[in-house]
PDB file of N, CA and C in Angstrom:
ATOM      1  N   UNK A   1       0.833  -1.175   0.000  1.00  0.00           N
ATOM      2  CA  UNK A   1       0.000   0.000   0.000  1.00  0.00           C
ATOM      3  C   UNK A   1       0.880   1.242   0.000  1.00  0.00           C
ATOM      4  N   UNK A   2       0.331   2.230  -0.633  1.00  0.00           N
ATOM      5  CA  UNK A   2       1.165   3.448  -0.717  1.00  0.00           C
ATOM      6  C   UNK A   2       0.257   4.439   0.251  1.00  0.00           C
ATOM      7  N   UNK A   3       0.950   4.863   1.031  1.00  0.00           N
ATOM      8  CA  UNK A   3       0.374   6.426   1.268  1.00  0.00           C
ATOM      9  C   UNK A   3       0.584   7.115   0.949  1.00  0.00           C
ATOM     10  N   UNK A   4      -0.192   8.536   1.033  1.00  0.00           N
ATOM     11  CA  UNK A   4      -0.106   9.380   0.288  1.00  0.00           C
ATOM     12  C   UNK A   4      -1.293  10.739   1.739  1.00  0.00           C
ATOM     13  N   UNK A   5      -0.440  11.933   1.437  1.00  0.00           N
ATOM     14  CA  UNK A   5      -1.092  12.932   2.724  1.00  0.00           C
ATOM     15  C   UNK A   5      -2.658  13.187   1.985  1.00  0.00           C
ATOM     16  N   UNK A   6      -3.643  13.709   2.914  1.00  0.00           N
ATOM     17  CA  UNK A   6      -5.083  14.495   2.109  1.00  0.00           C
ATOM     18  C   UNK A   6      -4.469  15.695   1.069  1.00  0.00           C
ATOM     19  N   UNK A   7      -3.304  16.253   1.210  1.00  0.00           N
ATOM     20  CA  UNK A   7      -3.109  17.204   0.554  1.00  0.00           C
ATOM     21  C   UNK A   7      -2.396  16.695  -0.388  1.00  0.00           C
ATOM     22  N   UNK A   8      -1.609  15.678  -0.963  1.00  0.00           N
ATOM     23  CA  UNK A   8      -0.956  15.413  -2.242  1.00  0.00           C
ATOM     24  C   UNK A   8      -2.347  14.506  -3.161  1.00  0.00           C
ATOM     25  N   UNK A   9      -3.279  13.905  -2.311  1.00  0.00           N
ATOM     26  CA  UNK A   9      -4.332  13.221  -2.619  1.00  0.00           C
ATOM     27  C   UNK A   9      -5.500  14.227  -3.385  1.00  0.00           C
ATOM     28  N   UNK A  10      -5.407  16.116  -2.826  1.00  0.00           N
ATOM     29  CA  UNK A  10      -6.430  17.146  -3.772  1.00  0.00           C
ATOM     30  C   UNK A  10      -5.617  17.470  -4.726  1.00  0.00           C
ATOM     31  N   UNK A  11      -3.970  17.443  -5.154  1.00  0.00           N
ATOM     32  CA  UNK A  11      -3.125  17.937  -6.038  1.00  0.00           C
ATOM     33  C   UNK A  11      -3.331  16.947  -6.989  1.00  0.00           C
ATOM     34  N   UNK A  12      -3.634  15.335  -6.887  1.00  0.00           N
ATOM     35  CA  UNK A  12      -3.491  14.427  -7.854  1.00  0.00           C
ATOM     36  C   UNK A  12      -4.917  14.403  -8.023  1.00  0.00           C
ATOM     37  N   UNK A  13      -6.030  14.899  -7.712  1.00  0.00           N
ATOM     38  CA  UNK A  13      -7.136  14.718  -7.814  1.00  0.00           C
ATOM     39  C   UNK A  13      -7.767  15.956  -9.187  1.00  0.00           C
ATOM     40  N   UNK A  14      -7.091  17.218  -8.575  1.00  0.00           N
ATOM     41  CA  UNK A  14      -7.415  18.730  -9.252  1.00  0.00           C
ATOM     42  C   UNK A  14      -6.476  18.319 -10.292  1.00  0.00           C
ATOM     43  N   UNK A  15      -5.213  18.177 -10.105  1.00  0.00           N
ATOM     44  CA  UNK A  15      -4.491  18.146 -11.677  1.00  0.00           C
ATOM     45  C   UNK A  15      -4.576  17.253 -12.415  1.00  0.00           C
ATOM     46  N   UNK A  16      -5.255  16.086 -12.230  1.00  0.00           N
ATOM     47  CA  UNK A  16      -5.945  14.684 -13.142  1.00  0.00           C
ATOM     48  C   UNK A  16      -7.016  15.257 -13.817  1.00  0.00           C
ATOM     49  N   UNK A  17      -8.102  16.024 -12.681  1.00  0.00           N
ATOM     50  CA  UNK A  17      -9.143  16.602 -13.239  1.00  0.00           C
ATOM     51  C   UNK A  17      -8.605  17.403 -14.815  1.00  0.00           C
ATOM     52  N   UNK A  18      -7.796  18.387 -14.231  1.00  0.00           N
ATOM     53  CA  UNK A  18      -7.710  19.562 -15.573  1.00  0.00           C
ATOM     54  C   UNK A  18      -7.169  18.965 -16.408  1.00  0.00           C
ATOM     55  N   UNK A  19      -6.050  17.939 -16.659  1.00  0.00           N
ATOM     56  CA  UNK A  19      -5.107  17.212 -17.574  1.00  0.00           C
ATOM     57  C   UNK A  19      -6.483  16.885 -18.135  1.00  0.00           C
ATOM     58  N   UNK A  20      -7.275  15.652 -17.920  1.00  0.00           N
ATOM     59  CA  UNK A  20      -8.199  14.777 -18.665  1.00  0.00           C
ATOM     60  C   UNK A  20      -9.446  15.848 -19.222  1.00  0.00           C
ATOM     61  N   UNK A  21      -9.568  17.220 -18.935  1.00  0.00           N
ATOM     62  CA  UNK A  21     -10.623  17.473 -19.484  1.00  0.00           C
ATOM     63  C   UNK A  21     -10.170  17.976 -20.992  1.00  0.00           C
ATOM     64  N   UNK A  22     -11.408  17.673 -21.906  1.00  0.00           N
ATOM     65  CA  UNK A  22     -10.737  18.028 -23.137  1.00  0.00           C
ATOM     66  C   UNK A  22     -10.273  16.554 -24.245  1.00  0.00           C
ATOM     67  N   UNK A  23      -9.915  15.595 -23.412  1.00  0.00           N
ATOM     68  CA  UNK A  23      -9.058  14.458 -23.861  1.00  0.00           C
ATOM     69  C   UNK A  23     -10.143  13.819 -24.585  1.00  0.00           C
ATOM     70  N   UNK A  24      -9.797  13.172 -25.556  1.00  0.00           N
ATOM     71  CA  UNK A  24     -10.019  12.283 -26.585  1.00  0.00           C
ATOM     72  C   UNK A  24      -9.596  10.738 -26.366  1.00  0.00           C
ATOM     73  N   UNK A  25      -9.820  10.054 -25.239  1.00  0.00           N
ATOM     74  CA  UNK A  25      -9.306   9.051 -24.486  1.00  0.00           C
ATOM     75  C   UNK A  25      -9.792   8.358 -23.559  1.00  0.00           C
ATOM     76  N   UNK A  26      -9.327   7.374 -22.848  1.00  0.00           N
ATOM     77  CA  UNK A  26      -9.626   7.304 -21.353  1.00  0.00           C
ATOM     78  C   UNK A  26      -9.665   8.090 -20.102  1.00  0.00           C
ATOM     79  N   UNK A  27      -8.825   8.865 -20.404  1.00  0.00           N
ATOM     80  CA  UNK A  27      -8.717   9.492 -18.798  1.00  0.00           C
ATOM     81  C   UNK A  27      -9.897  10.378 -18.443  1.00  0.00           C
ATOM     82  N   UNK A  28     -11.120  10.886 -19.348  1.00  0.00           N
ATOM     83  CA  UNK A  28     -11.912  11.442 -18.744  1.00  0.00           C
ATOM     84  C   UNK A  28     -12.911  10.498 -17.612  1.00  0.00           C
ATOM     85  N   UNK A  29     -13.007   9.125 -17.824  1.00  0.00           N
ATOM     86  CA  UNK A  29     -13.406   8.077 -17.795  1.00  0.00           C
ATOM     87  C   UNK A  29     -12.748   7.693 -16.285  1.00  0.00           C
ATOM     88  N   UNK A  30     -11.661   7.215 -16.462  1.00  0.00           N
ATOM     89  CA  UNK A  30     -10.137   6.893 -15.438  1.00  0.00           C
ATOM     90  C   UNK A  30     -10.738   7.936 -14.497  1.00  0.00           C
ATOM     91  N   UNK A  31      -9.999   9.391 -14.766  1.00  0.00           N
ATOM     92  CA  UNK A  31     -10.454  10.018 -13.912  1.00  0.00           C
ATOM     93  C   UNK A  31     -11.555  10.563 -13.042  1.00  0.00           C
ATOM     94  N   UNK A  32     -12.249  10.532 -13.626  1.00  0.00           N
ATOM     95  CA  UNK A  32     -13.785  11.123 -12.974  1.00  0.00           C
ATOM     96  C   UNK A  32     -14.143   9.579 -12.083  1.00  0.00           C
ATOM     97  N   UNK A  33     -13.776   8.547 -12.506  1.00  0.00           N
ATOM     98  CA  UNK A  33     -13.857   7.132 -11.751  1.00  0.00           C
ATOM     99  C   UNK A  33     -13.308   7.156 -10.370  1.00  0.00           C
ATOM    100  N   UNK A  34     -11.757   7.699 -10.813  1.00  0.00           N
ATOM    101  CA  UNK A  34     -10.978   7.677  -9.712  1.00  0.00           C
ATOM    102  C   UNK A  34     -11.513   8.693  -8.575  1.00  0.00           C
ATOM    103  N   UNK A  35     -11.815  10.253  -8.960  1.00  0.00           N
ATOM    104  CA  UNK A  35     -12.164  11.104  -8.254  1.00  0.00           C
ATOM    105  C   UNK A  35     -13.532  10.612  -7.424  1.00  0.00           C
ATOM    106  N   UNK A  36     -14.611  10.227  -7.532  1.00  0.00           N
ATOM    107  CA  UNK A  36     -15.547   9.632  -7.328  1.00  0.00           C
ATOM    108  C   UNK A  36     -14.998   8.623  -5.893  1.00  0.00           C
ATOM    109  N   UNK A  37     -14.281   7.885  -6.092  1.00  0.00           N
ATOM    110  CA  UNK A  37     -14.567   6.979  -5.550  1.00  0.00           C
ATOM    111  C   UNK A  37     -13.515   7.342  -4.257  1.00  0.00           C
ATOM    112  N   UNK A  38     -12.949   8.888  -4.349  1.00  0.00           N
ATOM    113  CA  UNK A  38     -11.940   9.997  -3.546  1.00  0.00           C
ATOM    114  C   UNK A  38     -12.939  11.088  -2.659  1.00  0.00           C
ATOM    115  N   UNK A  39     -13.990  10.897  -2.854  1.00  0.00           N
ATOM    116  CA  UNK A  39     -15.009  11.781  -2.393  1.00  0.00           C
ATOM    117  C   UNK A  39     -14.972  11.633  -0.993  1.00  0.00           C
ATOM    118  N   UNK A  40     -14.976  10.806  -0.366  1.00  0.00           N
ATOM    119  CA  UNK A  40     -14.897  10.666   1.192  1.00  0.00           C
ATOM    120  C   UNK A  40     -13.758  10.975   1.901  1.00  0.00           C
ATOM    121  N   UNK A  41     -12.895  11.674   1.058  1.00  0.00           N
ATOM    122  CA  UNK A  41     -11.543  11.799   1.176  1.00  0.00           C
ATOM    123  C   UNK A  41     -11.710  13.259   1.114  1.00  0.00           C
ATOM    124  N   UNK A  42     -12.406  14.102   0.231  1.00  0.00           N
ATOM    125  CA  UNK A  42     -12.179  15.436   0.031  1.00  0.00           C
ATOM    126  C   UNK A  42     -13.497  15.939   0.812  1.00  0.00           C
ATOM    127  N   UNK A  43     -13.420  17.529   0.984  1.00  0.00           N
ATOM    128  CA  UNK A  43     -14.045  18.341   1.915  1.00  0.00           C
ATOM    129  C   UNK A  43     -14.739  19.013   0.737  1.00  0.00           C
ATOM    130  N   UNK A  44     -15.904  19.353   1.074  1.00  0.00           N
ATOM    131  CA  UNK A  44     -16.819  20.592   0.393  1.00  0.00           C
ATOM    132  C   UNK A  44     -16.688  21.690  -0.615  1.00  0.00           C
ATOM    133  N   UNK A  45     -15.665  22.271   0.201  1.00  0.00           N
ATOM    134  CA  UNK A  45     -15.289  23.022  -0.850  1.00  0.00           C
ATOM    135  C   UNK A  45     -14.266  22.429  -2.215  1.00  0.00           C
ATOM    136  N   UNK A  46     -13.561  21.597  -1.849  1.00  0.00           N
ATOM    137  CA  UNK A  46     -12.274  21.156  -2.845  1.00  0.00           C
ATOM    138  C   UNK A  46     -13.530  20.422  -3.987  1.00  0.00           C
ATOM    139  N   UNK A  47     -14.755  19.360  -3.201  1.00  0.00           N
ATOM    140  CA  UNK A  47     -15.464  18.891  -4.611  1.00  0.00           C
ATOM    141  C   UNK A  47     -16.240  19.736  -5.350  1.00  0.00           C
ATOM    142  N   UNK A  48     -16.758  21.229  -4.643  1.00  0.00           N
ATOM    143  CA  UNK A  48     -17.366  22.282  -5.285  1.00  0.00           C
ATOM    144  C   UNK A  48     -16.514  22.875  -6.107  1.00  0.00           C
ATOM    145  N   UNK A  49     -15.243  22.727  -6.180  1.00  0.00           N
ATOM    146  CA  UNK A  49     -14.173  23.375  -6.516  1.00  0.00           C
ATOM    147  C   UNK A  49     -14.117  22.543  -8.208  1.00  0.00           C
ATOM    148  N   UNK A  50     -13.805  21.139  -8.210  1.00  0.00           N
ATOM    149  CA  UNK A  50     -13.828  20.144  -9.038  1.00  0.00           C
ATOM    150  C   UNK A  50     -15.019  20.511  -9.503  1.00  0.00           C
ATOM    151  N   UNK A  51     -16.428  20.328  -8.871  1.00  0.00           N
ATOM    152  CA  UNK A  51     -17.741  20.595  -9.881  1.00  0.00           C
ATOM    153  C   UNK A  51     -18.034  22.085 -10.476  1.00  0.00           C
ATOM    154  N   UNK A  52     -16.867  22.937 -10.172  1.00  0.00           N
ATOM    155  CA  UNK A  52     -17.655  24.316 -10.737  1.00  0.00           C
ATOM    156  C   UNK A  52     -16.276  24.003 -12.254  1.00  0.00           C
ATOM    157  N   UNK A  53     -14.693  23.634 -12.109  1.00  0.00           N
ATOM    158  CA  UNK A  53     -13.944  23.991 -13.234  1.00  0.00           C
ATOM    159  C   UNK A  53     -14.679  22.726 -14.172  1.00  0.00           C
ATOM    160  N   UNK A  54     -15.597  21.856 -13.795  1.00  0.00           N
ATOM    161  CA  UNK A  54     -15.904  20.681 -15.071  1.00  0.00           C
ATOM    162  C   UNK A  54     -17.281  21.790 -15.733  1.00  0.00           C
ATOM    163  N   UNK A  55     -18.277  22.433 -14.939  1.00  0.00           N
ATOM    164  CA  UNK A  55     -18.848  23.368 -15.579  1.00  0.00           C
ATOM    165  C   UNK A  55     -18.699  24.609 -16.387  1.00  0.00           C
ATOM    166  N   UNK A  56     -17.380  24.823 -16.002  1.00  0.00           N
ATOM    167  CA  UNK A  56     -17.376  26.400 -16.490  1.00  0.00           C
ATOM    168  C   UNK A  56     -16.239  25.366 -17.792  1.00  0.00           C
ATOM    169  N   UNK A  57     -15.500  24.192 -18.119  1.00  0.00           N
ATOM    170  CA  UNK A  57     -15.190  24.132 -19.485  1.00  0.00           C
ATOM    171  C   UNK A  57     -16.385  22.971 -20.205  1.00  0.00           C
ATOM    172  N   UNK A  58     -17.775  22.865 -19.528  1.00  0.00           N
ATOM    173  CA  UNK A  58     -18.569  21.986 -20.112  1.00  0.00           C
ATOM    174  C   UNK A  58     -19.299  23.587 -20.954  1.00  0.00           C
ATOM    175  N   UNK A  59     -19.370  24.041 -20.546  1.00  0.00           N
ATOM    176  CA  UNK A  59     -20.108  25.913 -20.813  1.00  0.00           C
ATOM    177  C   UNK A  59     -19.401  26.233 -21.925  1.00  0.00           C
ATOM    178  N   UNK A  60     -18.155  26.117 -22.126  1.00  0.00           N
ATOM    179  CA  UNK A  60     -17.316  26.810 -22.701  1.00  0.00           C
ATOM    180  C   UNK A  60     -17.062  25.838 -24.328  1.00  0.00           C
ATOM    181  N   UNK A  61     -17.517  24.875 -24.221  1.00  0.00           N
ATOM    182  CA  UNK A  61     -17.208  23.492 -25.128  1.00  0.00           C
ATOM    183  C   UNK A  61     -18.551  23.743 -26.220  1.00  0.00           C
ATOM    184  N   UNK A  62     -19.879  24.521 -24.986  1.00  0.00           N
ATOM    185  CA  UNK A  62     -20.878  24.273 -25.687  1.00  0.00           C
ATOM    186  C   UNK A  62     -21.407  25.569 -26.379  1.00  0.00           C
ATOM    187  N   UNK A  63     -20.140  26.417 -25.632  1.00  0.00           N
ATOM    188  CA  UNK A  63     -20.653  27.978 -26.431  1.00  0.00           C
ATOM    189  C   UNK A  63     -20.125  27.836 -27.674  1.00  0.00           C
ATOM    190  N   UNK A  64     -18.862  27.063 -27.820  1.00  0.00           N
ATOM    191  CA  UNK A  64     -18.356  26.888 -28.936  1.00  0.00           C
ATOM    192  C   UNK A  64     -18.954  26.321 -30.072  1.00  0.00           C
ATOM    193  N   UNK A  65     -19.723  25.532 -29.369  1.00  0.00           N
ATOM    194  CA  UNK A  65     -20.642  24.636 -30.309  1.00  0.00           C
ATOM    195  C   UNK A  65     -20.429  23.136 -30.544  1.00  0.00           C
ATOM    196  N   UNK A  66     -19.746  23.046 -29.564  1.00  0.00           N
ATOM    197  CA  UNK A  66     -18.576  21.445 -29.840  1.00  0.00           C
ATOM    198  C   UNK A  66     -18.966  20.445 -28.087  1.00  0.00           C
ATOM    199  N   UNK A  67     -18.513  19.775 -28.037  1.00  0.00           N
ATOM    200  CA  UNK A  67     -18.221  19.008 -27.030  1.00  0.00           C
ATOM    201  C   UNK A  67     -17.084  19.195 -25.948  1.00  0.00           C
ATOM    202  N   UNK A  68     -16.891  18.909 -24.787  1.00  0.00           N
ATOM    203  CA  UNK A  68     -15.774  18.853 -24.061  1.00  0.00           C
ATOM    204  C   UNK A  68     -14.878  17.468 -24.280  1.00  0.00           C
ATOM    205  N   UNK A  69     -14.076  17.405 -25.233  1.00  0.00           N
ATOM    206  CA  UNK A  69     -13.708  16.386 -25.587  1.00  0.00           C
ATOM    207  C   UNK A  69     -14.707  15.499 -26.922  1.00  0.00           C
ATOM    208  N   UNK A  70     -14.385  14.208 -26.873  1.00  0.00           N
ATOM    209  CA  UNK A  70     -15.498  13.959 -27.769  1.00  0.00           C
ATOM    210  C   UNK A  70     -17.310  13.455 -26.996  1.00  0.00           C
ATOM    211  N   UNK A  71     -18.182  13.123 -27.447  1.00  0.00           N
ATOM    212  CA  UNK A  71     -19.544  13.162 -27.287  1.00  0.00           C
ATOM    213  C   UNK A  71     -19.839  12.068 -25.516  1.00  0.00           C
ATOM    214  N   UNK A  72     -18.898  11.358 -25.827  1.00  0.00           N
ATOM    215  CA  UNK A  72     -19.053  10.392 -25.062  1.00  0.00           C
ATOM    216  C   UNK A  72     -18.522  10.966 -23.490  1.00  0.00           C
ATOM    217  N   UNK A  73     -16.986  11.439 -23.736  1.00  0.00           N
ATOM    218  CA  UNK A  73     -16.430  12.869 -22.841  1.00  0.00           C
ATOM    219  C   UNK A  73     -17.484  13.570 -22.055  1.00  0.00           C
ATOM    220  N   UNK A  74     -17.723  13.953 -22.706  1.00  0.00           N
ATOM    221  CA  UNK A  74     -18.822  15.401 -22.501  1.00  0.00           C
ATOM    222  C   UNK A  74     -19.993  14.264 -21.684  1.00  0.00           C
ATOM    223  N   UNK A  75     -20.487  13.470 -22.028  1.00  0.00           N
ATOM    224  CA  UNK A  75     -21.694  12.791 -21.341  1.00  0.00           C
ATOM    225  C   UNK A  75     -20.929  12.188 -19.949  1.00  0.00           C
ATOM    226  N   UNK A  76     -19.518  11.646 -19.917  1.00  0.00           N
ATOM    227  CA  UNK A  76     -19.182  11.559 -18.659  1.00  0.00           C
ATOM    228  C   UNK A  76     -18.517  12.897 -17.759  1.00  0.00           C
ATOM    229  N   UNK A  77     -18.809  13.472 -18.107  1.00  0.00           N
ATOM    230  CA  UNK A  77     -18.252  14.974 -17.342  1.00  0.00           C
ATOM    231  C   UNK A  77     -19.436  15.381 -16.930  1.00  0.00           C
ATOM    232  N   UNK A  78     -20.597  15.375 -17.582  1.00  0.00           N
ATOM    233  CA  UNK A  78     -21.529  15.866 -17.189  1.00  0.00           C
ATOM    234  C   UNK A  78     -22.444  14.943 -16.092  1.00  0.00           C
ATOM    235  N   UNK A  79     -22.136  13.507 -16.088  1.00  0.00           N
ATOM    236  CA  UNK A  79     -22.394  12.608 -15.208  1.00  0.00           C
ATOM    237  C   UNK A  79     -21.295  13.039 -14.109  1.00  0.00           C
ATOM    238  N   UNK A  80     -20.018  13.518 -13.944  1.00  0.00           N
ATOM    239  CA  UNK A  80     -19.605  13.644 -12.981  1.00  0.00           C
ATOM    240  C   UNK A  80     -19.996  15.188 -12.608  1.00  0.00           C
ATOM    241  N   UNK A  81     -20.477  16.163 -12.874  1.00  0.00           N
ATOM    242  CA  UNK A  81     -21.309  17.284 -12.279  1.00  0.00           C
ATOM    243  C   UNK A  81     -22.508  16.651 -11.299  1.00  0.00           C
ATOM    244  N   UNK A  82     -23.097  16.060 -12.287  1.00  0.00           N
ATOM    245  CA  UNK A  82     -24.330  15.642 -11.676  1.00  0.00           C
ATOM    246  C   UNK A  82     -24.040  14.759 -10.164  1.00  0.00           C
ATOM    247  N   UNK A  83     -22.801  13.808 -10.134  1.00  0.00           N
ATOM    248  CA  UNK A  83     -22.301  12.846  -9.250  1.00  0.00           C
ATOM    249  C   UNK A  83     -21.809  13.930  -7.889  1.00  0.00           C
ATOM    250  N   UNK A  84     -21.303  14.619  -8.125  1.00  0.00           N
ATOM    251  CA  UNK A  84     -20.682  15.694  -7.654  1.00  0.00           C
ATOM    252  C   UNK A  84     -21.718  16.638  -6.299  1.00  0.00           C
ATOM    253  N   UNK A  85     -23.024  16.721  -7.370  1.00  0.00           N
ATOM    254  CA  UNK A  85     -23.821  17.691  -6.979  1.00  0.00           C
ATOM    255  C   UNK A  85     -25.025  16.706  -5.572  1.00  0.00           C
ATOM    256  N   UNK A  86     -24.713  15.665  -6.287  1.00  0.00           N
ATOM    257  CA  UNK A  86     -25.348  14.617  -5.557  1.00  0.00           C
ATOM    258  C   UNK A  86     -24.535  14.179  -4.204  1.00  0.00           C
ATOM    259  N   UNK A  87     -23.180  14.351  -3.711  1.00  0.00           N
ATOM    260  CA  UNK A  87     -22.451  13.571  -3.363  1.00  0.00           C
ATOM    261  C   UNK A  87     -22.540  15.301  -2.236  1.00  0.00           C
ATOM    262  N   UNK A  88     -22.797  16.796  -2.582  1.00  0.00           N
ATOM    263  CA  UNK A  88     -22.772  17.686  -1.558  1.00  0.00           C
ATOM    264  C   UNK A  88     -23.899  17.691  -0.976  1.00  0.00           C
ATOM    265  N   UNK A  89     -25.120  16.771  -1.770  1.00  0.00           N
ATOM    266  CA  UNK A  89     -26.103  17.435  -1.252  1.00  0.00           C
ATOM    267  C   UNK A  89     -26.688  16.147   0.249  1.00  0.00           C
ATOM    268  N   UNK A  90     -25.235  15.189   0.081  1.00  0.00           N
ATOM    269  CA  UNK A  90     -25.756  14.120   0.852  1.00  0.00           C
ATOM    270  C   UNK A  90     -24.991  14.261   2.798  1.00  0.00           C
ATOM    271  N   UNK A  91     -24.109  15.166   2.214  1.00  0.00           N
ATOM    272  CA  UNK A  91     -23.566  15.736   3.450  1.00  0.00           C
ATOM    273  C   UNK A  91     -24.332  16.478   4.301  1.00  0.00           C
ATOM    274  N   UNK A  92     -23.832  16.331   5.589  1.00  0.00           N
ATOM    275  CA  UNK A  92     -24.418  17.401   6.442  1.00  0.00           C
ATOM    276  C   UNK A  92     -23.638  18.533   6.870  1.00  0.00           C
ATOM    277  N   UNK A  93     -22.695  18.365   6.143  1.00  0.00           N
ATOM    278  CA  UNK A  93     -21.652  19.864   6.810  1.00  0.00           C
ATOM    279  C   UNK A  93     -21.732  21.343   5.825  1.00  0.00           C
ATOM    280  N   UNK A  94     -23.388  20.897   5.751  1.00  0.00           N
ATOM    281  CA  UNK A  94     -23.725  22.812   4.421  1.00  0.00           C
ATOM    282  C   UNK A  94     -23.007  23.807   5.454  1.00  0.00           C
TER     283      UNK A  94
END
């Protein structure tokens, strides 16, 4: 087993996030998997943090007129907003 601190655990979490958005690949997939299943690990603000930068380039994909990545991308990014939004609203620490 590796450890790893809560704070190198939001650096590999936020910079996986931004690397994979956009991608034409697995890692939107990989990642949003991995982050997900990191949720009990991160605090309120850090996953509001993750669910507002997947909105503001899902916004930005669609002003363009295009996708965030390709079609399939974009439908799992937007499943991880939705996962996201679901996962603050189950907490009790509003």
């Amino acid at each position: 087993m590796v450890e790893i601190s809560e704070y190198e655990l939001w650096i590999l979490c936020i910079d996986s996030l931004r690397y994979s958005m956009g991608r034409m690949s697995t890692a939107p997939s990989f990642t949003s998997d991995f982050i997900r299943r990191m949720f009990r690990h991160l605090d309120r603000p850090q996953i509001e943090q993750l669910r507002k930068e997947v909105e503001v380039e899902l916004a930005l994909a669609a002003r363009d007129g295009g996708y965030l990545g390709m079609k399939m991308d974009d439908d799992t990014w937007r499943q991880f907003v939705a996962d996201c939004t679901m996962e603050l609203e189950k907490r009790h620490d509003n």
